[in-house]
N, C-alpha and C. Protein backbone atom coordinates (compact mmCIF):
# COMPACT_ATOMS: atom_id res chain seq x y z
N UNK A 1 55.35 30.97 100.76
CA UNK A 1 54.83 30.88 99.41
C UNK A 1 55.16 32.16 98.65
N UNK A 2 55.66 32.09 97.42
CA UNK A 2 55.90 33.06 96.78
C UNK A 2 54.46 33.71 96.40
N UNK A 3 54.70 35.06 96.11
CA UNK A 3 53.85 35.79 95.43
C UNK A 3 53.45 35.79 94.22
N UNK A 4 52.31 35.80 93.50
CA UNK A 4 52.18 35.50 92.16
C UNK A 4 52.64 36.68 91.59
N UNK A 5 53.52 36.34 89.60
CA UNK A 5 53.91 37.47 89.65
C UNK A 5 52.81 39.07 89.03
N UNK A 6 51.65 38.49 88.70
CA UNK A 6 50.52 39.42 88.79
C UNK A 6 49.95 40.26 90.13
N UNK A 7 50.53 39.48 91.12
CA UNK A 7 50.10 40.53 92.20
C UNK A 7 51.74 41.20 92.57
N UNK A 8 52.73 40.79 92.27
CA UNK A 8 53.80 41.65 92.28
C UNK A 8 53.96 42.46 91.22
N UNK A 9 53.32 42.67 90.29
CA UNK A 9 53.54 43.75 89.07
C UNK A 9 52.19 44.82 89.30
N UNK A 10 51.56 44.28 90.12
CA UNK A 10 50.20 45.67 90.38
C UNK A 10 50.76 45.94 91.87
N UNK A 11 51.59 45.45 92.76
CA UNK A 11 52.47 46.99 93.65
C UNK A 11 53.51 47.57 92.66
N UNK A 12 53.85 47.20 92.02
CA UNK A 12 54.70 48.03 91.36
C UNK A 12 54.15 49.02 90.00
N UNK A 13 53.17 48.54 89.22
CA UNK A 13 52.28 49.04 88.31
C UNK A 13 51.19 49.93 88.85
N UNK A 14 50.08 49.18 89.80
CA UNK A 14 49.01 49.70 90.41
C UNK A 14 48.14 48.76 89.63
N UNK A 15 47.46 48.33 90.60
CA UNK A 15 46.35 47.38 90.30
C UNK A 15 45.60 47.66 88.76
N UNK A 16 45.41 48.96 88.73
CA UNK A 16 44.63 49.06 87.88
C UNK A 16 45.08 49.06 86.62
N UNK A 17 46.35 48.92 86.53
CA UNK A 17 47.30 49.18 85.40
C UNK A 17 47.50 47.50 84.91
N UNK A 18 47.62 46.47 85.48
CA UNK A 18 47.78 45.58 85.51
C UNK A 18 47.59 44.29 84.39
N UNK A 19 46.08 44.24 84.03
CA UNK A 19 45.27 43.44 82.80
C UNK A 19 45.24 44.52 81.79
N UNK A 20 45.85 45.96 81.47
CA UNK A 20 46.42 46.78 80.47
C UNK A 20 47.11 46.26 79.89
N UNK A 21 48.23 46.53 80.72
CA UNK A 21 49.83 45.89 80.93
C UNK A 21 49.91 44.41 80.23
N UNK A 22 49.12 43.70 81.15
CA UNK A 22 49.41 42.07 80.57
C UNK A 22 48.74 41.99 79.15
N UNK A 23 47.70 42.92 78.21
CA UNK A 23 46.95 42.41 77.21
C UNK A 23 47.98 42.87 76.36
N UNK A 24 48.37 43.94 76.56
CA UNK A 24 49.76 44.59 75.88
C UNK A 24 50.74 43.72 75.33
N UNK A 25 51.29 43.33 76.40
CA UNK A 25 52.54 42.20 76.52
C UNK A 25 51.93 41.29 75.55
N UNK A 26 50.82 39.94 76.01
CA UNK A 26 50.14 39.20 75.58
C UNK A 26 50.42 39.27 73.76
N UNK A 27 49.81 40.79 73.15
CA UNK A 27 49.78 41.41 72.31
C UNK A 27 51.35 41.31 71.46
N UNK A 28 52.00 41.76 72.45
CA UNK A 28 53.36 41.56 71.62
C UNK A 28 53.97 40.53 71.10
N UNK A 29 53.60 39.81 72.74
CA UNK A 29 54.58 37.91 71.96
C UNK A 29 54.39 37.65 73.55
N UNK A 30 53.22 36.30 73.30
CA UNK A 30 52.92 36.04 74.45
C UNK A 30 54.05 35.73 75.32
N UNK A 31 55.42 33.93 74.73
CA UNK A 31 55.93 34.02 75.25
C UNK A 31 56.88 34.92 76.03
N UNK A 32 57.05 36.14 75.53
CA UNK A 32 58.08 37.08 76.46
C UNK A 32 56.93 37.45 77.85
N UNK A 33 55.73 38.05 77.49
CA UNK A 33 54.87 38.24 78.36
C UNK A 33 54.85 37.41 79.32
N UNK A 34 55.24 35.99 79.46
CA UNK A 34 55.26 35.02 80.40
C UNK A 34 56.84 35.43 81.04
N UNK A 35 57.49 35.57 79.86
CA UNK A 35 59.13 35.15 81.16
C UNK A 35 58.94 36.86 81.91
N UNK A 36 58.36 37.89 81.58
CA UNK A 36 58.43 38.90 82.51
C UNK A 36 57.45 38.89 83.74
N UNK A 37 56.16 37.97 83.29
CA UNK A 37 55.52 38.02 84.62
C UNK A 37 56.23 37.20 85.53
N UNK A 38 56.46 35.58 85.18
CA UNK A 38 57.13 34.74 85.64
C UNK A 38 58.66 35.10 86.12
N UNK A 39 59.49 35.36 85.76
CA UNK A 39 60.85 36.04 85.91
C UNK A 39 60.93 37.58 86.57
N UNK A 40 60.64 38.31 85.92
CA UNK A 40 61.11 39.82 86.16
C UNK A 40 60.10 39.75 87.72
N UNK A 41 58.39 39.88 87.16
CA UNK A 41 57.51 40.05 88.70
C UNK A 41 57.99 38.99 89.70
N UNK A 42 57.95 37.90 89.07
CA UNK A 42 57.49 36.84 89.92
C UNK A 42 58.73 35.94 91.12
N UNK A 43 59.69 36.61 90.68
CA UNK A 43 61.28 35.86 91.23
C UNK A 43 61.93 37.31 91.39
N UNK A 44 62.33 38.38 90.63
CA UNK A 44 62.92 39.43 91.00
C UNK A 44 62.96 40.38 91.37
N UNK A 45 61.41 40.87 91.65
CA UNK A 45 60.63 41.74 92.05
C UNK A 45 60.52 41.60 93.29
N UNK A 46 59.62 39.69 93.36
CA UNK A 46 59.51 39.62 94.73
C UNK A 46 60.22 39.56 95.76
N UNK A 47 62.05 39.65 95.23
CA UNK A 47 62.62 39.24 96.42
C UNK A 47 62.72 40.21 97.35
N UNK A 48 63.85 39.22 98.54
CA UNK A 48 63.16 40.06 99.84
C UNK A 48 64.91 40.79 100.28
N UNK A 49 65.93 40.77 99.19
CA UNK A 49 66.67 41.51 99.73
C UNK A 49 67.40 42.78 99.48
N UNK A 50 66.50 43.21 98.60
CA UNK A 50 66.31 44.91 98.52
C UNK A 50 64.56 45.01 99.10
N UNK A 51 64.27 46.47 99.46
CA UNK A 51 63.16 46.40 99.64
C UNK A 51 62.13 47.08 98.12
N UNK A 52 61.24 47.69 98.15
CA UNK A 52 60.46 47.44 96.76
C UNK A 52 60.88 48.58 96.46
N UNK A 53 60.93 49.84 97.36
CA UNK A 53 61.32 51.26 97.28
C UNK A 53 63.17 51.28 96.43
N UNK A 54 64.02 50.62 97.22
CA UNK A 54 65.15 50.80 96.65
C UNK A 54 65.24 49.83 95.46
N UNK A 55 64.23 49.06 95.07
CA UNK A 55 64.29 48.18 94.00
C UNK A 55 63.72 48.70 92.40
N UNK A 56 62.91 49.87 93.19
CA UNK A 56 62.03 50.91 91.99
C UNK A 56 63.06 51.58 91.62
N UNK A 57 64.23 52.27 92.48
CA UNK A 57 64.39 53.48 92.47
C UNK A 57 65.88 53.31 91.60
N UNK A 58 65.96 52.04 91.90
CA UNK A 58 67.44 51.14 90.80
C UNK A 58 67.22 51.03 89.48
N UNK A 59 65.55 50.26 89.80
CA UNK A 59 65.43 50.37 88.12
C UNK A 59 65.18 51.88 87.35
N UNK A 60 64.44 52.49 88.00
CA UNK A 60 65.08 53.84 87.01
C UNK A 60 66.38 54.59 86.66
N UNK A 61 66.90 54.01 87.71
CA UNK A 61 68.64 55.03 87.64
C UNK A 61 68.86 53.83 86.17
N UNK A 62 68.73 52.70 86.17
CA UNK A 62 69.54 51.92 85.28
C UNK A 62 68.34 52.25 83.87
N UNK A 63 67.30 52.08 83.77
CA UNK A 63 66.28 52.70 82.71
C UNK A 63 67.06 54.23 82.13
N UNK A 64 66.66 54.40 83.32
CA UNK A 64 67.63 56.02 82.19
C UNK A 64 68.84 56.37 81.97
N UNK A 65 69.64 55.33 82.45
CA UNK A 65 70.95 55.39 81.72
C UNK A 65 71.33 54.67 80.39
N UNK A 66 69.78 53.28 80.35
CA UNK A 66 69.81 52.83 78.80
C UNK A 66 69.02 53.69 77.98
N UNK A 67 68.23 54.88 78.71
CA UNK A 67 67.65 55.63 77.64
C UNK A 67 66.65 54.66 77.31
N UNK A 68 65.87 54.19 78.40
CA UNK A 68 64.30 53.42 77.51
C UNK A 68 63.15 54.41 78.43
N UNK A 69 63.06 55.72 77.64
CA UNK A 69 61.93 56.54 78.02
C UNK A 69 60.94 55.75 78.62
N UNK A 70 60.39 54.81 77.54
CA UNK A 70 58.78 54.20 77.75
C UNK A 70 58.89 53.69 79.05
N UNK A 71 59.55 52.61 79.49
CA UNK A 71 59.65 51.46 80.70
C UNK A 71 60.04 52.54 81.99
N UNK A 72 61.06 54.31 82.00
CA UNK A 72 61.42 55.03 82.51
C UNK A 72 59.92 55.52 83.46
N UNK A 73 59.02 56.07 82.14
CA UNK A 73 58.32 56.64 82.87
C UNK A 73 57.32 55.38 83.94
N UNK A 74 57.17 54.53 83.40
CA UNK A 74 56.63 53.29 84.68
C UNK A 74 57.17 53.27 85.70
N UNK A 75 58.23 53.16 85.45
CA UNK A 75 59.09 52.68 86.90
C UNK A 75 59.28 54.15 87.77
N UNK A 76 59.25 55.30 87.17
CA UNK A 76 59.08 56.58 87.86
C UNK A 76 57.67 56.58 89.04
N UNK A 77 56.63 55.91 88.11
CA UNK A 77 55.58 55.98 88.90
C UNK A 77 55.76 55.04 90.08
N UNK A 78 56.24 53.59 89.44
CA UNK A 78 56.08 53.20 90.27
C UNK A 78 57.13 52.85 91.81
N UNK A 79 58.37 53.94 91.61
CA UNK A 79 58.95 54.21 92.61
C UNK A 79 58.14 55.67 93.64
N UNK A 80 57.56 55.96 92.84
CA UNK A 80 56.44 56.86 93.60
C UNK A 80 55.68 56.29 94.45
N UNK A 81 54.74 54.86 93.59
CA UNK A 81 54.02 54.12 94.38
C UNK A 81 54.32 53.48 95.75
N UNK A 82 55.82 52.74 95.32
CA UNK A 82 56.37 52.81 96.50
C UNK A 82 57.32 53.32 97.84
N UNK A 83 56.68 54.60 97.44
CA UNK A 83 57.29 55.88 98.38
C UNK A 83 58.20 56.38 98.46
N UNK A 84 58.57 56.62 97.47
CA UNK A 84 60.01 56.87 97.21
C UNK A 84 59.46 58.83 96.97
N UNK A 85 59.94 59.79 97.30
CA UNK A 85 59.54 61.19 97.01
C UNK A 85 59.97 61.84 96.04
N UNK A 86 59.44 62.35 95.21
CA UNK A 86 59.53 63.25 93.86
C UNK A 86 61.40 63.50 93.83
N UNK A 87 61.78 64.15 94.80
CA UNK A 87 63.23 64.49 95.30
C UNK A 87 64.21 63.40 95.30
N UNK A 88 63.14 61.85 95.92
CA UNK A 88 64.52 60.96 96.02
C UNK A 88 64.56 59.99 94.04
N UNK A 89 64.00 60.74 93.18
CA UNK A 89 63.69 59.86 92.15
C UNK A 89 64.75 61.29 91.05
N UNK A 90 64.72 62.48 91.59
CA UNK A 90 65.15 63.40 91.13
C UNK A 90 66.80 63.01 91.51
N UNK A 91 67.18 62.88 92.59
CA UNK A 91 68.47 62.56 93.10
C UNK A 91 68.85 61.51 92.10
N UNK A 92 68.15 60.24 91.90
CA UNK A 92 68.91 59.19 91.07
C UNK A 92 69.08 59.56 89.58
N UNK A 93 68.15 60.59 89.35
CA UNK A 93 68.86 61.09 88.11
C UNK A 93 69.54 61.70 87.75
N UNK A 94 69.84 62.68 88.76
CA UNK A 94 71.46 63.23 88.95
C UNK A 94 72.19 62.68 88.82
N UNK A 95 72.54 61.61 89.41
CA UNK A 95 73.65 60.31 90.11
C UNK A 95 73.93 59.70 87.89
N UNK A 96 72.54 59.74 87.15
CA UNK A 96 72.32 59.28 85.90
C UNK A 96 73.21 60.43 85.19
N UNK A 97 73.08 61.23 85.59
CA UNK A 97 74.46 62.46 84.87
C UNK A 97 75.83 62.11 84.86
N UNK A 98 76.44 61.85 86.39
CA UNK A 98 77.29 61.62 86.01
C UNK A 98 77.95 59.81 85.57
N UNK A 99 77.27 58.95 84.95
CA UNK A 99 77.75 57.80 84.86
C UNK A 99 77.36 57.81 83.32
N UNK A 100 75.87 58.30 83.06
CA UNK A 100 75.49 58.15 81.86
C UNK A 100 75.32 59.22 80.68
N UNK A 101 75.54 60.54 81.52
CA UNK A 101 75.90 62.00 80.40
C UNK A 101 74.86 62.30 81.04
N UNK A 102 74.95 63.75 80.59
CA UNK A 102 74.11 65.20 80.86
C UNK A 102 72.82 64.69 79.87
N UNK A 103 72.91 64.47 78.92
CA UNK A 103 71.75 64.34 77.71
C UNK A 103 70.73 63.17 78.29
N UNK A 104 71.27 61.93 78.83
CA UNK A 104 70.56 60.56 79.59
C UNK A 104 69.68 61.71 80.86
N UNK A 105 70.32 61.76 81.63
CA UNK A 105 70.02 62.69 82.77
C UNK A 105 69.02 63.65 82.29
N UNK A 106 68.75 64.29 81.15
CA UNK A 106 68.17 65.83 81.23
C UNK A 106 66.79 64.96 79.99
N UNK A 107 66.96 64.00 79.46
CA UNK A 107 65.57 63.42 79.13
C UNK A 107 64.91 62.67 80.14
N UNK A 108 65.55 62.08 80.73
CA UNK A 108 65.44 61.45 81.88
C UNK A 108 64.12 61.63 82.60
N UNK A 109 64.58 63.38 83.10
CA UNK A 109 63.72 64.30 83.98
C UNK A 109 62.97 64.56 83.37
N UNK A 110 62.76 65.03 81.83
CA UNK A 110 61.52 64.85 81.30
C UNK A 110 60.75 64.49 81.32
N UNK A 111 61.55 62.62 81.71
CA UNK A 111 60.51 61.87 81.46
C UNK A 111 59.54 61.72 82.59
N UNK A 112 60.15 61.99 83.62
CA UNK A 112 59.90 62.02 85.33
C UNK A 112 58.73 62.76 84.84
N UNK A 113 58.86 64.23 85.13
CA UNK A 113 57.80 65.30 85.16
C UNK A 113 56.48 64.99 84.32
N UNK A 114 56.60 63.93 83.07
CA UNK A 114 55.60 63.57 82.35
C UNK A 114 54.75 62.68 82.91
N UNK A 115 55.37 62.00 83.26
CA UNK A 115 55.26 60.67 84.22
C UNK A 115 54.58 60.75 85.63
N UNK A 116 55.29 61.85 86.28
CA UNK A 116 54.13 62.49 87.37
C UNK A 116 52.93 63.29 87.30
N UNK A 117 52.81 64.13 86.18
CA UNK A 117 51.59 65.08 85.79
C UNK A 117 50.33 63.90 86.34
N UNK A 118 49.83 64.41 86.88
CA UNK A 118 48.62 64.31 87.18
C UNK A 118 48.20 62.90 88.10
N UNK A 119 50.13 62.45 88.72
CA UNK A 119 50.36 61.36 89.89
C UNK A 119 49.32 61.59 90.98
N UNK A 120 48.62 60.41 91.05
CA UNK A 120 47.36 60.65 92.29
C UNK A 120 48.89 60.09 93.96
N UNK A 121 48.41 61.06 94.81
CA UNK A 121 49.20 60.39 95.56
C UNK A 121 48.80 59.47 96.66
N UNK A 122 47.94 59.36 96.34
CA UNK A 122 46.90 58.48 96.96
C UNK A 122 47.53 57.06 96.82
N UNK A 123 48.04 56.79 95.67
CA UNK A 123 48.82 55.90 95.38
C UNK A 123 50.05 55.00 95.80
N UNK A 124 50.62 55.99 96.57
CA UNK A 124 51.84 56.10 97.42
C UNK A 124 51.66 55.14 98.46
N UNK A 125 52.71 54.14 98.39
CA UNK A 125 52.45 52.98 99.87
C UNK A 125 53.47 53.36 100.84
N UNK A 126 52.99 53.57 102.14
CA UNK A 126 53.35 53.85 102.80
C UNK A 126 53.63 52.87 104.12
C-alpha cells in the first residue's frame, strides 16, 4: 500500500510543519495543492528507488540551480531531516557552482546557513 502523500511530506517537512504547509498551499490554489500532495508527496517522494536522503539532497542541488531560495531552504532542512550532514548538503552546493555559476552556489549557501540557524537535530532520522 502506498503511503499517503501527507504522511510522506511530514518525513520530509516534519510533522509539525505539515497542516502549515497544506493551509498555505490550500491558500494559494487548492487545485495545485492537490497535484503536489497527490503527485510530488504521494508517487515521487514515496518511491522506493532512490532512498529519501539522496532524494532530499537532489532536490536541493536542482532548487539551487533554479535559484528558488524559498522551496531551497525546505528541502535543506529537510535533507537534514533525513540525515544527510551539514557537509554532505554543503558538497551539493559546490557541485551547484560548477553547473549553475558561482552566484547560484554562493546564495545557495546562504540559504543553507539560514535554513539551519536554530536546526533542532533532534530531527535528524537516522
Amino acid at each position: 500500500m502506498l503511503d499517503s502523500g501527507p504522511e510522506v511530506m511530514a518525513r520530509f517537512l516534519g510533522a509539525e510543519n505539515v497542516e502549515r504547509a497544506r493551509g498555505y498551499l490550500d491558500q494559494l490554489d487548492p487545485e495545485l495543492h492537490r497535484y503536489i500532495i497527490d503527485f510530488v508527496y504521494r508517487e515521487v517522494y514515496a518511491g522506493d528507488a532512490l532512498d529519501a536522503k539522496t532524494r532530499a539532497l537532489c532536490t536541493v542541488g536542482m532548487l539551487a540551480c533554479l535559484d528558488h531560495q524559498l522551496q531551497l531552504g525546505v528541502y535543506v532542512r529537510a535533507a537534514r531531516r533525513q540525515g544527510a550532514s551539514e557537509e554532505e548538503v554543503r558538497e551539493v552546493l559546490r557541485q551547484v557552482a560548477v553547473y549553475a555559476g558561482f552566484p547560484s552556489a554562493w546564495n545557495a549557501v546562504a540559504t543553507m546557513k539560514a535554513a539551519l540557524d536554530g536546526f533542532d537535530e533532534q530531527e535528524v532520522t537516522r
